[in-house]
Protein backbone atom coordinates (compact mmCIF):
# COMPACT_ATOMS: atom_id res chain seq x y z
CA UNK A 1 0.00 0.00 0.00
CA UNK A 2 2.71 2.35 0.35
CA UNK A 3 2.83 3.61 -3.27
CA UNK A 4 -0.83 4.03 -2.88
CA UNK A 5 -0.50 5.88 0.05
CA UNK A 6 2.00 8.23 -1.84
CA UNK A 7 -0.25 8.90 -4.79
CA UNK A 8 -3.54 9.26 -2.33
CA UNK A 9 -1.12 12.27 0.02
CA UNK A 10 -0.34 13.57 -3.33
CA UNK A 11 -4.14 13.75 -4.61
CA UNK A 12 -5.18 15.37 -1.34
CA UNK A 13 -2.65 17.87 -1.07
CA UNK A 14 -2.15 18.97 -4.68
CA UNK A 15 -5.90 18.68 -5.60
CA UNK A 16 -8.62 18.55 -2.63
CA UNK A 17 -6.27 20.99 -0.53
CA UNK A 18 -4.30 22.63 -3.35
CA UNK A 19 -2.31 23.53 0.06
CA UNK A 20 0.46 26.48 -0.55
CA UNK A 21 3.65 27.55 0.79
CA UNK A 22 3.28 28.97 3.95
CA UNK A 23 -0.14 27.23 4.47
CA UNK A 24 -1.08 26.43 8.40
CA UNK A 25 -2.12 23.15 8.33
CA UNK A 26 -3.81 21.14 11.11
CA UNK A 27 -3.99 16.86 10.08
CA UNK A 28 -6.94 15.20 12.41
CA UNK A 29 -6.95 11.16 12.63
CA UNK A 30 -5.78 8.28 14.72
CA UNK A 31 -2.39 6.78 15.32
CA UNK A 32 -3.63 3.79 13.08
CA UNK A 33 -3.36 6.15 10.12
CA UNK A 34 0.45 6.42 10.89
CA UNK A 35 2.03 5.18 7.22
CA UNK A 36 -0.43 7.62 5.80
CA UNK A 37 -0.10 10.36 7.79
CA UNK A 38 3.44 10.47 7.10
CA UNK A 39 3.22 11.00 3.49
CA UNK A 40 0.90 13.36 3.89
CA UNK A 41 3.03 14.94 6.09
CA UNK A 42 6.19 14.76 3.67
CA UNK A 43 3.69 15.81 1.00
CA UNK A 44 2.65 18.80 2.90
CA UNK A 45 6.43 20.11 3.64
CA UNK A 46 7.19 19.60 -0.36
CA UNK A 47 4.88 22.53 -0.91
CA UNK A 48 6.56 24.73 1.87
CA UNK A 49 3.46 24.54 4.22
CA UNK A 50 3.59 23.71 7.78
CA UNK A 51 1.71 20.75 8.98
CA UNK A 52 0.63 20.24 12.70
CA UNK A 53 -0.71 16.52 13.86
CA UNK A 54 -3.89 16.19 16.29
CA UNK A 55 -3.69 12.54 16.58
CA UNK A 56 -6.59 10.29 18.85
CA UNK A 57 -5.50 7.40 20.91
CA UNK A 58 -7.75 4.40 21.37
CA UNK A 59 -10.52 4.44 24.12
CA UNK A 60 -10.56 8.17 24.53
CA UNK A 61 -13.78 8.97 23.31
CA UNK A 62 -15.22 6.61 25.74
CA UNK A 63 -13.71 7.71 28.88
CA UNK A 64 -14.21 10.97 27.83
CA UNK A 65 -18.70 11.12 27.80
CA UNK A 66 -18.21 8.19 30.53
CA UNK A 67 -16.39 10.36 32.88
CA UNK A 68 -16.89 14.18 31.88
CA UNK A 69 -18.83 16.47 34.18
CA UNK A 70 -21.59 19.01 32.34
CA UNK A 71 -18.91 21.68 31.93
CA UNK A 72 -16.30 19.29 30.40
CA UNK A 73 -18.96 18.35 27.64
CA UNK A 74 -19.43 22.05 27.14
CA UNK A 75 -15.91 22.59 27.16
CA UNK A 76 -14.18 23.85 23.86
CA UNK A 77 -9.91 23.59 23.50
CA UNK A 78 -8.72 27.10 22.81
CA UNK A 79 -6.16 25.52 20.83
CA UNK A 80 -8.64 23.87 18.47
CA UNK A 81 -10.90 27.65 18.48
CA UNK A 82 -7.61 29.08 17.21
CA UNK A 83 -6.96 26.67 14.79
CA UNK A 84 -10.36 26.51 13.06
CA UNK A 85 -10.54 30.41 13.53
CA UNK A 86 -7.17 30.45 11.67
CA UNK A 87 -5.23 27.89 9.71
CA UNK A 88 -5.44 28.06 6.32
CA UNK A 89 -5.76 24.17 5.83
CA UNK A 90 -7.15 21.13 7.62
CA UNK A 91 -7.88 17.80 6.40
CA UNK A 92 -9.46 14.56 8.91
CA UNK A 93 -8.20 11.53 7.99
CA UNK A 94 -11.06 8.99 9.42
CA UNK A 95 -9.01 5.74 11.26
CA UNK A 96 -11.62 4.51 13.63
CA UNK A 97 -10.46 1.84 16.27
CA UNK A 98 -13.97 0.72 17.28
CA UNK A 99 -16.95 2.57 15.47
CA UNK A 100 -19.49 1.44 18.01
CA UNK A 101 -17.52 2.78 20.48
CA UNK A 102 -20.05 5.72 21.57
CA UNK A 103 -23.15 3.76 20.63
CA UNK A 104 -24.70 3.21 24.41
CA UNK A 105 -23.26 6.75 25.18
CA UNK A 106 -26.26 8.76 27.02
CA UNK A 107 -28.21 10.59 24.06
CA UNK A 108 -28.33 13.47 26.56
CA UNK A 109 -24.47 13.66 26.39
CA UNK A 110 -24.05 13.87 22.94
CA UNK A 111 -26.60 16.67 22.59
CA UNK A 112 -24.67 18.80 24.89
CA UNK A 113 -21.80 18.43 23.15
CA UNK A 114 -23.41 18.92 19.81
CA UNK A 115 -25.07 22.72 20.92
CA UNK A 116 -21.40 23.39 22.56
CA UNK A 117 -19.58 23.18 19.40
CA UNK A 118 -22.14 25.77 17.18
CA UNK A 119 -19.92 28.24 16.81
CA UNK A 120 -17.04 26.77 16.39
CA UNK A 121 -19.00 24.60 13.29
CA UNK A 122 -20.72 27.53 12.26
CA UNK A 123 -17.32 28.95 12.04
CA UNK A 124 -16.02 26.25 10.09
CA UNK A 125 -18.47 26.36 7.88
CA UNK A 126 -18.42 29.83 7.03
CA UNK A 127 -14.39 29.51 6.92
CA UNK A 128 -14.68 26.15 4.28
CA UNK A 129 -17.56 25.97 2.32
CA UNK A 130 -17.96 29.45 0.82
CA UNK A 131 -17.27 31.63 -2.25
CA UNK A 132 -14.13 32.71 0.03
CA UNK A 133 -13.16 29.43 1.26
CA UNK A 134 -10.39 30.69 2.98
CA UNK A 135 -9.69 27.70 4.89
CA UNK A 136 -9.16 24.71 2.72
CA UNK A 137 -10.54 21.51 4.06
CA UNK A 138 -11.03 18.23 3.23
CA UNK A 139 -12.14 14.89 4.87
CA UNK A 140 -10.95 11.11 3.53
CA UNK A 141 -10.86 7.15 5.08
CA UNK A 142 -8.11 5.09 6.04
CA UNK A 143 -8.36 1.75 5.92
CA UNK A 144 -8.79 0.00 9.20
CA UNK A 145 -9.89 -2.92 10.15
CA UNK A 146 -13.10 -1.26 11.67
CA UNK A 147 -14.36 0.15 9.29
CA UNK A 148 -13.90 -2.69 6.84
CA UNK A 149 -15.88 -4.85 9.11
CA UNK A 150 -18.65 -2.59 9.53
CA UNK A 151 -19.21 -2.43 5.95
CA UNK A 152 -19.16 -6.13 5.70
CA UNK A 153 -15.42 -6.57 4.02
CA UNK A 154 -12.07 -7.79 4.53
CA UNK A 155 -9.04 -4.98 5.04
CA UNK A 156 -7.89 -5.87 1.75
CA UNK A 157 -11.46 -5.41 -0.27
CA UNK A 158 -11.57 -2.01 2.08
CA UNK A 159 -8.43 -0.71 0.93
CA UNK A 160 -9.65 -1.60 -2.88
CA UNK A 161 -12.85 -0.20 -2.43
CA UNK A 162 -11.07 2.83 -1.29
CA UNK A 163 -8.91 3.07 -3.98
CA UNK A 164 -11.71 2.45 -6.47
CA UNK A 165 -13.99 5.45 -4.63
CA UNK A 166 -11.32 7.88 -5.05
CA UNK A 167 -9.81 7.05 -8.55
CA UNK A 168 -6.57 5.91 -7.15
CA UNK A 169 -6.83 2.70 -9.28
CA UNK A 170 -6.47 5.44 -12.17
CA UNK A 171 -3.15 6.22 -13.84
CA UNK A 172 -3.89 10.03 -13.52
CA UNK A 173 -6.79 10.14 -10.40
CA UNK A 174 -6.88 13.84 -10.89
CA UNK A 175 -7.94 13.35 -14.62
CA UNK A 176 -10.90 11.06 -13.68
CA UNK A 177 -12.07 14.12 -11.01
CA UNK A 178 -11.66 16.45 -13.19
CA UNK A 179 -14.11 14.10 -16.08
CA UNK A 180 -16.60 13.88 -13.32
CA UNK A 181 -16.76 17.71 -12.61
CA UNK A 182 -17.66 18.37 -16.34
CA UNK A 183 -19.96 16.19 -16.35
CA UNK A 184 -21.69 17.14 -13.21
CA UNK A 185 -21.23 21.07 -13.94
CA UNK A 186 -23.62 19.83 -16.89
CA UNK A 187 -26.72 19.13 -14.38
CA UNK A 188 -25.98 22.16 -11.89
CA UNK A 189 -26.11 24.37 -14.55
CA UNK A 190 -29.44 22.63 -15.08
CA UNK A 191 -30.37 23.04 -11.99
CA UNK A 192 -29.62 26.53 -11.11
CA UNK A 193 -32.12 27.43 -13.66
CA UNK A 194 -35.05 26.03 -11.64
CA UNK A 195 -36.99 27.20 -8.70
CA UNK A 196 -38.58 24.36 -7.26
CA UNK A 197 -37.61 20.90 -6.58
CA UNK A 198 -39.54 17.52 -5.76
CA UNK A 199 -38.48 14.32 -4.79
CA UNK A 200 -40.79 11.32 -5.27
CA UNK A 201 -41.00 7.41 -4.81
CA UNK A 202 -40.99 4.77 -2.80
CA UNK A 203 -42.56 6.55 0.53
CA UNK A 204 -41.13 9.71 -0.59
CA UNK A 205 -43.00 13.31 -1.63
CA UNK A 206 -40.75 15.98 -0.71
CA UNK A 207 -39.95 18.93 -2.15
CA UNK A 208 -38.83 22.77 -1.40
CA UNK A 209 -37.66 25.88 -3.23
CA UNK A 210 -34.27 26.91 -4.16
CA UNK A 211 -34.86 30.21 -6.07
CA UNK A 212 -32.29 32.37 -5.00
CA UNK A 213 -30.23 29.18 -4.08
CA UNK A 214 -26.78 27.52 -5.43
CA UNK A 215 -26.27 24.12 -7.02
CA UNK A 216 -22.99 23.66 -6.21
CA UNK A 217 -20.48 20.73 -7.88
CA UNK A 218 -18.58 18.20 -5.19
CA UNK A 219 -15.60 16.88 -7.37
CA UNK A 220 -13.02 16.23 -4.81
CA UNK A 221 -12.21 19.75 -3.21
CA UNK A 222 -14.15 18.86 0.42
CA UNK A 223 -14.32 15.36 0.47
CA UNK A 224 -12.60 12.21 -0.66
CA UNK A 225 -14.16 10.46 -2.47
CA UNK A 226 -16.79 12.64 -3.18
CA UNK A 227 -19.50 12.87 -6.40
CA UNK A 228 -22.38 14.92 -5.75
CA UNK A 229 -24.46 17.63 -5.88
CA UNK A 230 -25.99 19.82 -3.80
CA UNK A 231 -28.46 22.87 -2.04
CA UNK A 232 -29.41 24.37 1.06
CA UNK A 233 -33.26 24.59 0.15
CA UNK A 234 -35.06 28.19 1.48
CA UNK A 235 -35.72 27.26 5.29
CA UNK A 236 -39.19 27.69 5.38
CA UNK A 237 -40.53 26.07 1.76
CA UNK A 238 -39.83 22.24 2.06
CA UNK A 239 -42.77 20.33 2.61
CA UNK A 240 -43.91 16.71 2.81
CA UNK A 241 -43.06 13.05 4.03
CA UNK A 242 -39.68 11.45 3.60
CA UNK A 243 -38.66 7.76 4.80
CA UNK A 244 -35.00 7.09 4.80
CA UNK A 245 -33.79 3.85 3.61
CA UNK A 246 -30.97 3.69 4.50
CA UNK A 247 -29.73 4.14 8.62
CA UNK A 248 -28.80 6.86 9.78
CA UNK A 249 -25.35 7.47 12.05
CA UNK A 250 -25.02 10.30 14.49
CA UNK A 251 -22.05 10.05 16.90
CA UNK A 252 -21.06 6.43 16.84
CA UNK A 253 -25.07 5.11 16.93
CA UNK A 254 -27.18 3.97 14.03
CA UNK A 255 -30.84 5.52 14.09
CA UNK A 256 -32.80 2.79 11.80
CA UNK A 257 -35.99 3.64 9.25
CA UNK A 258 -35.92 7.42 9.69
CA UNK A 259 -39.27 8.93 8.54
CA UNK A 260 -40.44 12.52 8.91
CA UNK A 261 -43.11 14.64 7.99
CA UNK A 262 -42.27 18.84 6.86
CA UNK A 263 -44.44 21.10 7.06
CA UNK A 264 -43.25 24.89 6.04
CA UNK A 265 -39.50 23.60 6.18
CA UNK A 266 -39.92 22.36 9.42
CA UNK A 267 -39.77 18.98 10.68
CA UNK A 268 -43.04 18.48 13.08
CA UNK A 269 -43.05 14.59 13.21
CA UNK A 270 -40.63 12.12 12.97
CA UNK A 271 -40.14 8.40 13.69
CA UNK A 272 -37.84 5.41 13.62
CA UNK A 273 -37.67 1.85 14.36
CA UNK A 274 -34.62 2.21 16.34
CA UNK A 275 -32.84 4.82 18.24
CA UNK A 276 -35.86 6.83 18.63
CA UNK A 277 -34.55 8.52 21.98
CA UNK A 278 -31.55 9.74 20.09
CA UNK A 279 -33.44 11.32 17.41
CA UNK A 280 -35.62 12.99 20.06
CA UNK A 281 -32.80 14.58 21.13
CA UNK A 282 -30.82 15.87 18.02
CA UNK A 283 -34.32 17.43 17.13
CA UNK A 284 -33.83 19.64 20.69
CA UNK A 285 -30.64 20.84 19.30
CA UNK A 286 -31.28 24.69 18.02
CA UNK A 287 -31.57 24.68 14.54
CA UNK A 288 -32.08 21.22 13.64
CA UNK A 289 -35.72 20.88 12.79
CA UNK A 290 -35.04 23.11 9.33
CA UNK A 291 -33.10 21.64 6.37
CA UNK A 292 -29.23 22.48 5.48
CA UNK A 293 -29.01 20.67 2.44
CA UNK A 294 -30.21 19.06 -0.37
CA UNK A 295 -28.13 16.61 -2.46
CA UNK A 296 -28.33 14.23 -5.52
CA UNK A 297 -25.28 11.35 -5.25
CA UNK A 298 -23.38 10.74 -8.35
CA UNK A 299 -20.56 8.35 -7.90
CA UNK A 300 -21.00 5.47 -9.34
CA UNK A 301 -17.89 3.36 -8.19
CA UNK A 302 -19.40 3.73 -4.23
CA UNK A 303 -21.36 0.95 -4.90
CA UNK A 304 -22.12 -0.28 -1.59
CA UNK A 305 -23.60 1.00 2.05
CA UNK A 306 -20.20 1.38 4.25
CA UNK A 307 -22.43 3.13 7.35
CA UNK A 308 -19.69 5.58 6.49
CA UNK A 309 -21.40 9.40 5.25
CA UNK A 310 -18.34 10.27 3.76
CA UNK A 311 -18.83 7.64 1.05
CA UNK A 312 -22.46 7.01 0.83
CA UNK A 313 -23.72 10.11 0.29
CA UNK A 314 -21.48 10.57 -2.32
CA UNK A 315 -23.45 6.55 -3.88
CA UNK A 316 -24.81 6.62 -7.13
CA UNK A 317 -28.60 6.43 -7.44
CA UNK A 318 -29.31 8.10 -3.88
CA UNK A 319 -30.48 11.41 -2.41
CA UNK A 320 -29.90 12.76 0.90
CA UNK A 321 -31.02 15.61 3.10
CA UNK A 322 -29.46 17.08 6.29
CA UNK A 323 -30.65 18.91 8.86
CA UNK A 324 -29.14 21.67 10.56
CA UNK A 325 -26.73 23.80 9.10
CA UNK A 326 -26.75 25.35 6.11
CA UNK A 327 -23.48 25.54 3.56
CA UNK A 328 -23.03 29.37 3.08
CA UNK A 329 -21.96 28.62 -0.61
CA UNK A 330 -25.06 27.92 -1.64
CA UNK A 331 -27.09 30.40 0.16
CA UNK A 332 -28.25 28.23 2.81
CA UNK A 333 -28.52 30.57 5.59
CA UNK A 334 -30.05 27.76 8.54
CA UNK A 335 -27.42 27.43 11.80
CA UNK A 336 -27.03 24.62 13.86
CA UNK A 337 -24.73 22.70 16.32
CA UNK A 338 -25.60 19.52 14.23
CA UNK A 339 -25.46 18.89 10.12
CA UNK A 340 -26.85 15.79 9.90
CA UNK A 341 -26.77 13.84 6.30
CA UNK A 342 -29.82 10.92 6.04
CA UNK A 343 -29.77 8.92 3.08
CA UNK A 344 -32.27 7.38 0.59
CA UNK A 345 -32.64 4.57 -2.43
CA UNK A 346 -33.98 6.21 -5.50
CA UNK A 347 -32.98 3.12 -8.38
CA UNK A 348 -36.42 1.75 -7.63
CA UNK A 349 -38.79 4.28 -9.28
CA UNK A 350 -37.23 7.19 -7.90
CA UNK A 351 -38.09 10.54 -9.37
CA UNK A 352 -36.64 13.91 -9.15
CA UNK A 353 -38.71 16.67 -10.42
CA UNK A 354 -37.62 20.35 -11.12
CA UNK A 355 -40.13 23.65 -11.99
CA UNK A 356 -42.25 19.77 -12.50
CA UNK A 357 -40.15 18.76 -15.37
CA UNK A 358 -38.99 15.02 -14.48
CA UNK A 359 -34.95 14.96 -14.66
CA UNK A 360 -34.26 12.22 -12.85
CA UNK A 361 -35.19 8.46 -12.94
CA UNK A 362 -34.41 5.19 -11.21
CA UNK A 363 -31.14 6.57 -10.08
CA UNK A 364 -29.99 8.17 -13.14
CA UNK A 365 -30.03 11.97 -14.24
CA UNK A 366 -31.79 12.02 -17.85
CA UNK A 367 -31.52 15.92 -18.66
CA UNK A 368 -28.64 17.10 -21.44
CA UNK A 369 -26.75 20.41 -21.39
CA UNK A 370 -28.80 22.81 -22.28
């Protein structure tokens, strides 16, 4: 793996990060990540920035919400503030040791810390996903052998599944990201000459406005993998039911056949079949009954449900909507201590309807440039 580890530092870097000389820049993961790390970390001095490591230890998480008073939850590290406030760069490098770590955490707990870190996301936000973006940013997976067995596959299909996501089984990976951002520039452009939006099928009638609102084209510069595209709908026009197909995971717990029902963009009942409690309580957090975003997944080699966000929302023949906050770059205006994606099937008679023109079918866009 270590050539591929070489050509995935250099991808992130040079492409996702474009990092610079001088560039602050703050790497997030776990000590499991440590081959990778250090080529991103060689990769970063190359360019003349300066990269800093936050590395995670295994068990911390765990003692932390097992053992942390009210005011420790609440607690934010200056050091972090300044960093997210600051850097220019930051990328998280996901190297879980035990994703079901926080699952029988107290849903009170995790609330608390959600509301506690609103400005600092709101912040981050701001800072990485708009016009300005003047911090760069970027998430990506490591291989561990968590993750590959919560997906259902051995380390070695993980790692090739990876490599497959992000085009690193390419000769020229940025080539193949650059293909996919013409292609998808094709439908935005669509896209941002429409007003209204519905999604239909299978226990699914949704829709919301996005006059005034930004399609904006995911090709690699904020996640990798990525392939989508997305909205922040107007807060107060979506309307409808939605059931979720797919489970939803929220701080190390899995929140199982997700429906709600939206009335004037804001969600005023919801269910699920498991982790209802949890649910209850990311819908106390400020800001999280409203709608942040509204995507369409187009990546076609994420062919499977990893429980991993950073992947499946990116699948091919799926929407997803979050709740919470809203991505200033498209105009999405909604602010929340929680941006929460949930995820849903649309290859079996899914529809996507815009200014009630159908666009979209069984998983597949089938507009043309115009």
């Amino acid at each position: 793996m270590k050539d591929i580890y070489k050509k995935y530092a250099k991808l992130l870097v040079n492409y996702s990060l474009e990092l610079e000389e001088g560039d602050r820049f703050l790497i997030q993961s776990s000590y499991l990540a440590e081959d990778f790390l250090k080529e991103v970390y060689r990769e970063a001095l190359a360019v003349g920035a300066h990269p800093e490591l936050r590395i995670k230890i295994n068990g911390t998480d765990k003692i932390f919400y097992d053992n942390a008073s009210d005011e420790q939850l609440k607690y934010i590290s200056p050091m972090f503030k300044y960093m997210i406030e600051n850097y220019e760069a930051f990328l998280i490098v996901m190297a879980p040791f035990n994703l079901k770590e926080l699952e029988n955490v107290n849903p009170q707990k995790k609330q608390t810390v959600s509301i506690a870190m609103k400005d600092l996301r709101t912040t981050h936000i701001k800072r990485a996903v708009s016009f300005e973006r003047d911090m760069k940013w970027a998430a990506c997976a490591f291989p561990t052998d968590a993750a590959a067995q919560e997906c259902g596959m051995s380390k070695s299909e993980y790692e090739e599944f990876i490599c497959s996501a992000c085009f690193l089984d390419e000769e020229n990976p940025v080539a193949k990201w650059l293909e996919l951002e013409k292609k998808q520039q094709t439908i935005a452009d669509c896209l941002n000459g429409k007003d209204n939006i519905r999604f239909a099928g299978k226990d699914i009638d949704i829709s919301f406005s996005t006059k005034g609102r930004k399609w904006i084209n995911c090709a690699g510069k904020l996640n990798m993998p990525d392939g989508e595209i997305a909205t922040s709908p107007v807060e107060d026009s979506v309307n409808g039911k939605v059931r979720f197909t797919y489970p939803g995971i929220h701080m190390g717990q899995e929140i199982e056949d997700i429906s709600l029902e939206v009335k004037e963009g804001e969600v005023v009942k919801w269910d699920a079949e498991k982790g209802k409690e949890l649910l209850d309580k990311i819908f106390e957090i400020p800001g999280a009954k409203r709608f942040g975003e509204a995507a369409v997944g187009t990546n076609n080699a994420i062919n499977k449900f990893t429980k991993n966000i950073l992947f499946d929302e990116k699948m091919g023949g799926t929407i997803h909507m979050a709740i919470g906050a809203a991505f200033p770059l498209t105009g999405g205006k909604n602010e929340s201590g929680v941006h929460w994606d949930m995820l849903a099937d649309m290859t079996d008679g899914g529809e996507i309807y815009a200014d009630g023109e159908l666009i979209y079918k069984n998983g597949e866009f089938i507009i043309q440039a115009e």
